[in-house]
Protein backbone atom coordinates (compact mmCIF):
# COMPACT_ATOMS: atom_id res chain seq x y z
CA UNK A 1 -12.25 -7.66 11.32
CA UNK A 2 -10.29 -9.55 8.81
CA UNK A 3 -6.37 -7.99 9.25
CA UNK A 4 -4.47 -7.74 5.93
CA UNK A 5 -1.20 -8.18 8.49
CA UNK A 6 -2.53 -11.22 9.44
CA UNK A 7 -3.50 -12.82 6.40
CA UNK A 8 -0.01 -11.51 5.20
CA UNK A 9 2.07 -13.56 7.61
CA UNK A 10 0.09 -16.39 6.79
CA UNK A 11 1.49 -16.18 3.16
CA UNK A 12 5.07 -16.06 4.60
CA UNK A 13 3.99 -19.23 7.07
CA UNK A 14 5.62 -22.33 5.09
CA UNK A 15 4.74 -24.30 7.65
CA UNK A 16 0.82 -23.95 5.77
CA UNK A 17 0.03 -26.29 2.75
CA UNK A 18 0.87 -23.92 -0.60
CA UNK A 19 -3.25 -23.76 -1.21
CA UNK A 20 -3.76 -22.13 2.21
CA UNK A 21 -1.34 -19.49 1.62
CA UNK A 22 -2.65 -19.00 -1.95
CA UNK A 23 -6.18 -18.40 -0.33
CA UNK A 24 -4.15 -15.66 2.53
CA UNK A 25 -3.09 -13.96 -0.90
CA UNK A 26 -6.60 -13.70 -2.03
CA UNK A 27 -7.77 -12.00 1.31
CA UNK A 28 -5.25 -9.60 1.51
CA UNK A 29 -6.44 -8.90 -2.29
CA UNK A 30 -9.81 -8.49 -0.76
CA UNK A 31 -8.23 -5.50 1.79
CA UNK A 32 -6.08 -3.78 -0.86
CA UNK A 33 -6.12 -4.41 -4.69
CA UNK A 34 -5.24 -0.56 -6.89
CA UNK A 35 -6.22 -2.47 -10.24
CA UNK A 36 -9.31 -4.44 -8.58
CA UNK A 37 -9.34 -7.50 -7.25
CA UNK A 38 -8.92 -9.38 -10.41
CA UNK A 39 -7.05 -7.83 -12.17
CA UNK A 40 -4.31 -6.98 -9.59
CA UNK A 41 -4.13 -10.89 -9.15
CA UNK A 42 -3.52 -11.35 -12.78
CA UNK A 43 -0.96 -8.54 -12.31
CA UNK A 44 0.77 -10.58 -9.47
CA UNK A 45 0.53 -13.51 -10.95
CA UNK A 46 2.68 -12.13 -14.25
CA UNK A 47 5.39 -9.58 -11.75
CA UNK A 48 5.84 -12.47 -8.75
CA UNK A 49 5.62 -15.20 -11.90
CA UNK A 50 3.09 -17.32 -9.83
CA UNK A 51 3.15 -20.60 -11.59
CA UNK A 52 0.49 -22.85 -12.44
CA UNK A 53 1.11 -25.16 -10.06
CA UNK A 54 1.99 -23.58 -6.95
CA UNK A 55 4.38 -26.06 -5.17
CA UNK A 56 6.50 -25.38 -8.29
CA UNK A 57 7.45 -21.76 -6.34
CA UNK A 58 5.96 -21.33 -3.38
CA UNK A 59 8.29 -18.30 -3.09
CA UNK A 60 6.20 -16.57 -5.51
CA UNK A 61 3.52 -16.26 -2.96
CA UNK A 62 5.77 -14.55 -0.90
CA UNK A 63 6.93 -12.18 -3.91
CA UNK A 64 3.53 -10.97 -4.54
CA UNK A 65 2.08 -10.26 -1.13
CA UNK A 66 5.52 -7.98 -0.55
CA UNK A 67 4.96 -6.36 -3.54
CA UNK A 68 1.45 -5.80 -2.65
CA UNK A 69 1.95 -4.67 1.07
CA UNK A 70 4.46 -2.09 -0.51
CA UNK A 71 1.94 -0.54 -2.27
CA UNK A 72 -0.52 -0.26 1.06
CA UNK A 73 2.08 0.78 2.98
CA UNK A 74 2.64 4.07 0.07
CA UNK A 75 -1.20 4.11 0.48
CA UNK A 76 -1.48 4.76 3.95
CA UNK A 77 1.13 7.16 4.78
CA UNK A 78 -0.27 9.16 2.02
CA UNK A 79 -3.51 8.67 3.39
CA UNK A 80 -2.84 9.45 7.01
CA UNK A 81 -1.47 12.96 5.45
CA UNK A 82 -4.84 13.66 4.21
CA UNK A 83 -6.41 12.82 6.89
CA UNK A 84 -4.77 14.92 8.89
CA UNK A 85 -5.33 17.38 6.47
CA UNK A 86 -9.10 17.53 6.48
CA UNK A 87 -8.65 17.74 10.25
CA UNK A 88 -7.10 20.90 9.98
CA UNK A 89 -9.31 22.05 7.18
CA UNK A 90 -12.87 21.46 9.31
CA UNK A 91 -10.96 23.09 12.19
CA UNK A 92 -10.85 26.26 9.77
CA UNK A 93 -14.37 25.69 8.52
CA UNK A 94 -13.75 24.32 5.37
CA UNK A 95 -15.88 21.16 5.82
CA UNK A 96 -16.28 20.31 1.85
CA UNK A 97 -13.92 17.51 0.40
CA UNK A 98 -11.87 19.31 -2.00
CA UNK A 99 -11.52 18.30 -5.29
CA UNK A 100 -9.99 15.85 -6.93
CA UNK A 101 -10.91 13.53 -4.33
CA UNK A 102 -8.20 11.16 -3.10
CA UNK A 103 -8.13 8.32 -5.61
CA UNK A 104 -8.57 5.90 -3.44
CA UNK A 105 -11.80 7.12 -2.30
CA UNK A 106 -13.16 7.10 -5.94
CA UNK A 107 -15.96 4.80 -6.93
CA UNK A 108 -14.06 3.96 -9.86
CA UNK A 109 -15.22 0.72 -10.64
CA UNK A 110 -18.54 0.75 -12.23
CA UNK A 111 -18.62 0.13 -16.21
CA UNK A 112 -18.14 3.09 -17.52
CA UNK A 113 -15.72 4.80 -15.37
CA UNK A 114 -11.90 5.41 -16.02
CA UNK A 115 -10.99 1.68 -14.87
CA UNK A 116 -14.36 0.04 -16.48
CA UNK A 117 -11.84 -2.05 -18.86
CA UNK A 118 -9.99 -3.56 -15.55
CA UNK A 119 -12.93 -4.61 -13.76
CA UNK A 120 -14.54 -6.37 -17.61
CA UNK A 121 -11.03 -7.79 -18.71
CA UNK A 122 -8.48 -8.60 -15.68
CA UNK A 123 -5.51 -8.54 -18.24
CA UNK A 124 -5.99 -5.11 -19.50
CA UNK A 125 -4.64 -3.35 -16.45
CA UNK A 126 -1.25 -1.15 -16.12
CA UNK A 127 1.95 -3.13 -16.28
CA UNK A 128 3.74 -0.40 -13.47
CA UNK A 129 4.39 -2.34 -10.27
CA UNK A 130 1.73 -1.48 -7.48
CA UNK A 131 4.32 0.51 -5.59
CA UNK A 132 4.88 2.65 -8.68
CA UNK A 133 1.68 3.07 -9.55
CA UNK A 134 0.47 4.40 -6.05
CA UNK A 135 3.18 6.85 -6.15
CA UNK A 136 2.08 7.98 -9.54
CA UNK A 137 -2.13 8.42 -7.97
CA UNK A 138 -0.04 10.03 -4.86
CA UNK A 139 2.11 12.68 -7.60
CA UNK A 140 -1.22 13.66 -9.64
CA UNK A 141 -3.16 13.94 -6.43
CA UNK A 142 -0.47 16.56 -5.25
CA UNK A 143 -0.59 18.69 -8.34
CA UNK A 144 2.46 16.76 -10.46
CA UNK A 145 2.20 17.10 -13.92
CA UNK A 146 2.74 14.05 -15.28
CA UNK A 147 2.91 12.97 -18.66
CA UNK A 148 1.33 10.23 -20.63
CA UNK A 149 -2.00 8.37 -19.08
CA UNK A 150 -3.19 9.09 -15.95
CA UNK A 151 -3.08 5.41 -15.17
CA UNK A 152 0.44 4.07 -16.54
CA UNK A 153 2.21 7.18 -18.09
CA UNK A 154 1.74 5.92 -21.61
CA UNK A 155 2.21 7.92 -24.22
CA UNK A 156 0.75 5.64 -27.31
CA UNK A 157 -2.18 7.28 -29.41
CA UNK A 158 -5.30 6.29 -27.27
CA UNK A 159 -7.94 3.23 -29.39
CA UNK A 160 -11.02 4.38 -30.19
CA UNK A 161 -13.88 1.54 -29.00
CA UNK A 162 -17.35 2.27 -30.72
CA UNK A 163 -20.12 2.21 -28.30
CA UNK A 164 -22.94 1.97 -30.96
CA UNK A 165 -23.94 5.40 -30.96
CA UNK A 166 -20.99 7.52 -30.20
CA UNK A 167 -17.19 5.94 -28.96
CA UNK A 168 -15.20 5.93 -25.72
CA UNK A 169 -11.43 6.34 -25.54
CA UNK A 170 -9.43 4.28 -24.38
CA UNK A 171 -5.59 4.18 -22.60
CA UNK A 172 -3.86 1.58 -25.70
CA UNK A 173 -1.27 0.87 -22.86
CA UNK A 174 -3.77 -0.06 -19.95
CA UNK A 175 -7.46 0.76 -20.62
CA UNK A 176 -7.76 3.90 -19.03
CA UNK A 177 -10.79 5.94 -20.44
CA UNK A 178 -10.35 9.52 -19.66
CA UNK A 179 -13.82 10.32 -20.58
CA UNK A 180 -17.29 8.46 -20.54
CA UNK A 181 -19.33 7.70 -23.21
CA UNK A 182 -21.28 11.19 -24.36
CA UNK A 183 -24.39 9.30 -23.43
CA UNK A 184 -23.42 9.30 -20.40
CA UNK A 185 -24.20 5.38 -19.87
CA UNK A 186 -21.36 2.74 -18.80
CA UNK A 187 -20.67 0.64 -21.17
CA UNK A 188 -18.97 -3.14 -20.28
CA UNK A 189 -15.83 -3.88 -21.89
CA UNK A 190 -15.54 -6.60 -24.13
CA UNK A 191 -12.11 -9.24 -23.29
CA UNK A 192 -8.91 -8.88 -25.42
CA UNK A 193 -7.99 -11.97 -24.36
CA UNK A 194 -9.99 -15.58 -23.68
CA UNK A 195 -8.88 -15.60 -20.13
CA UNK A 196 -11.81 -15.47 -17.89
CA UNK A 197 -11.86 -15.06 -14.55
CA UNK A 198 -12.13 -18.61 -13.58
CA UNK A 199 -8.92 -19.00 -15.87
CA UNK A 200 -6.71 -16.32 -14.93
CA UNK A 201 -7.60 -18.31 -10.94
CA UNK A 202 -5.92 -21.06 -11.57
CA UNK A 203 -3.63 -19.79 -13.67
CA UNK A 204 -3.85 -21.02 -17.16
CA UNK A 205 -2.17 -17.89 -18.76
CA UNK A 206 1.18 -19.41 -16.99
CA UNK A 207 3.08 -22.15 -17.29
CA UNK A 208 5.00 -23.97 -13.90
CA UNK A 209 8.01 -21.68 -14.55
CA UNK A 210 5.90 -18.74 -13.75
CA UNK A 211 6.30 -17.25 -17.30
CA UNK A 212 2.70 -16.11 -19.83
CA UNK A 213 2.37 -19.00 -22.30
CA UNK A 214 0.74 -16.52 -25.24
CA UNK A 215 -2.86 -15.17 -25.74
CA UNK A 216 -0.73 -11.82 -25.30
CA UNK A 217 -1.42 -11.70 -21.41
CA UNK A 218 1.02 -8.82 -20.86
CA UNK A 219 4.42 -8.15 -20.61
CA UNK A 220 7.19 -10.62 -19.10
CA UNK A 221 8.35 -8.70 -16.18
C-alpha cells in the first residue's frame, strides 16, 4: 500500500530530479486532499507559490507537502478520537453512526453536493490553509458554532446560480452550496475561470516567481 510518509520524504529528497518529487506531491494528494484532489493542488500551488517551472523553487515542493501533512496529521488525531469513540459506543449498544457523520467520511464529491463547485472548477475552493480548514470541519463536528460558511467562514451574501428550473446557492467566498437543487438532481458547475485541469497541472495560472498571473485565480497568499 502506497504510504503518504513515504511519498512525503521523497518530496524532501533533493537528491531526486524536481519532476520526481513533483509526481511524490501528486501521490500524497492522492492519500489526503480536504478540497479534492484538484483543487487542493491548485490551492498549493497559490499558498507554497509553486512556480511554473519547478527548478525555479524547488523549495516550494517542500512548502506544500508540510502544509499538507499538517492538515493529515489534525485529521488523524481527530479521527483516532472518534474511533475510539464508536468503540465505546457499540460496547454500550449504540451501534448506529451518529449524526453528522465525520466529514471526512462524507461522499461529498458528487455534482450536486456541498463541494460540487470544487470538484467542476479547481479554483473555486476555500482560500483557509488546509490546517485551518480541518480544524474548522473538526470545531463544527464537535458542536462549535461557527459563523459564516460552513466551508471558509465567509460571511458575503451567498450567489444565486440558476439551474434551469429552480437555483442552487452558492458560498460567494468558496462555492459551498448549503442546499441541493429542489429537484433534487446534481447539477455540474460551470468554470469561473479558463483554467482547466490540464492547465492548472502545469501551472499556467503562475508565473516562475510562484505568484497568479490574472484570470482572478485566487488570492496572493
Amino acid at each position: 500500500m502506497t504510504s503518504f510518509l513515504t511519498h512525503r520524504a521523497r518530496v524532501h529528497d533533493a537528491r531526486l530530479p524536481v519532476h520526481r518529487r513533483h509526481s511524490a506531491l501528486r501521490t500524497c494528494l492522492t492519500l489526503f486532499a480536504p478540497y479534492g484532489l484538484r483543487a487542493t493542488y491548485h490551492h498549493l500551488t497559490l499558498t507554497a507559490r509553486i512556480p511554473r517551472r519547478l527548478a525555479a523553487d524547488p523549495a516550494a515542493l517542500v512548502r506544500a507537502v508540510e502544509e499538507l501533512h499538517e492538515a493529515r496529521e489534525l485529521l488523524r488525531t481527530r479521527a483516532a478520537e472518534f474511533e475510539a469513540q464508536r468503540r465505546a459506543q457499540k460496547r454500550a449498544g449504540r451501534r448506529a453512526v451518529p449524526e453528522p457523520r465525520p466529514w471526512w467520511l462524507r461522499g461529498w464529491w458528487w455534482a450536486g453536493g456541498p463541494t460540487g463547485a470544487w470538484y467542476d472548477d479547481p479554483c473555486r475552493h476555500p482560500s483557509l490553509r488546509l490546517p485551518d480548514y480541518v480544524r474548522r470541519q473538526n470545531a463544527l463536528l464537535g458542536g462549535a458554532d461557527l459563523p459564516g460558511c460552513p466551508a471558509c467562514g465567509s460571511e458575503e451574501p451567498q450567489v444565486v446560480l440558476p439551474t434551469g428550473h429552480g437555483s442552487v446557492e452558492l458560498c460567494a467566498g468558496c462555492g459551498w452550496a448549503p442546499a441541493p437543487c429542489p429537484c433534487g438532481r446534481g447539477h455540474g458547475f460551470v468554470p469561473a475561470t479558463p483554467w482547466g485541469w490540464k492547465e492548472i497541472w502545469r501551472r499556467e495560472h503562475l508565473g516562475d516567481d510562484g505568484r497568479p498571473i490574472g484570470h482572478g485565480t485566487g488570492p496572493e497568499t
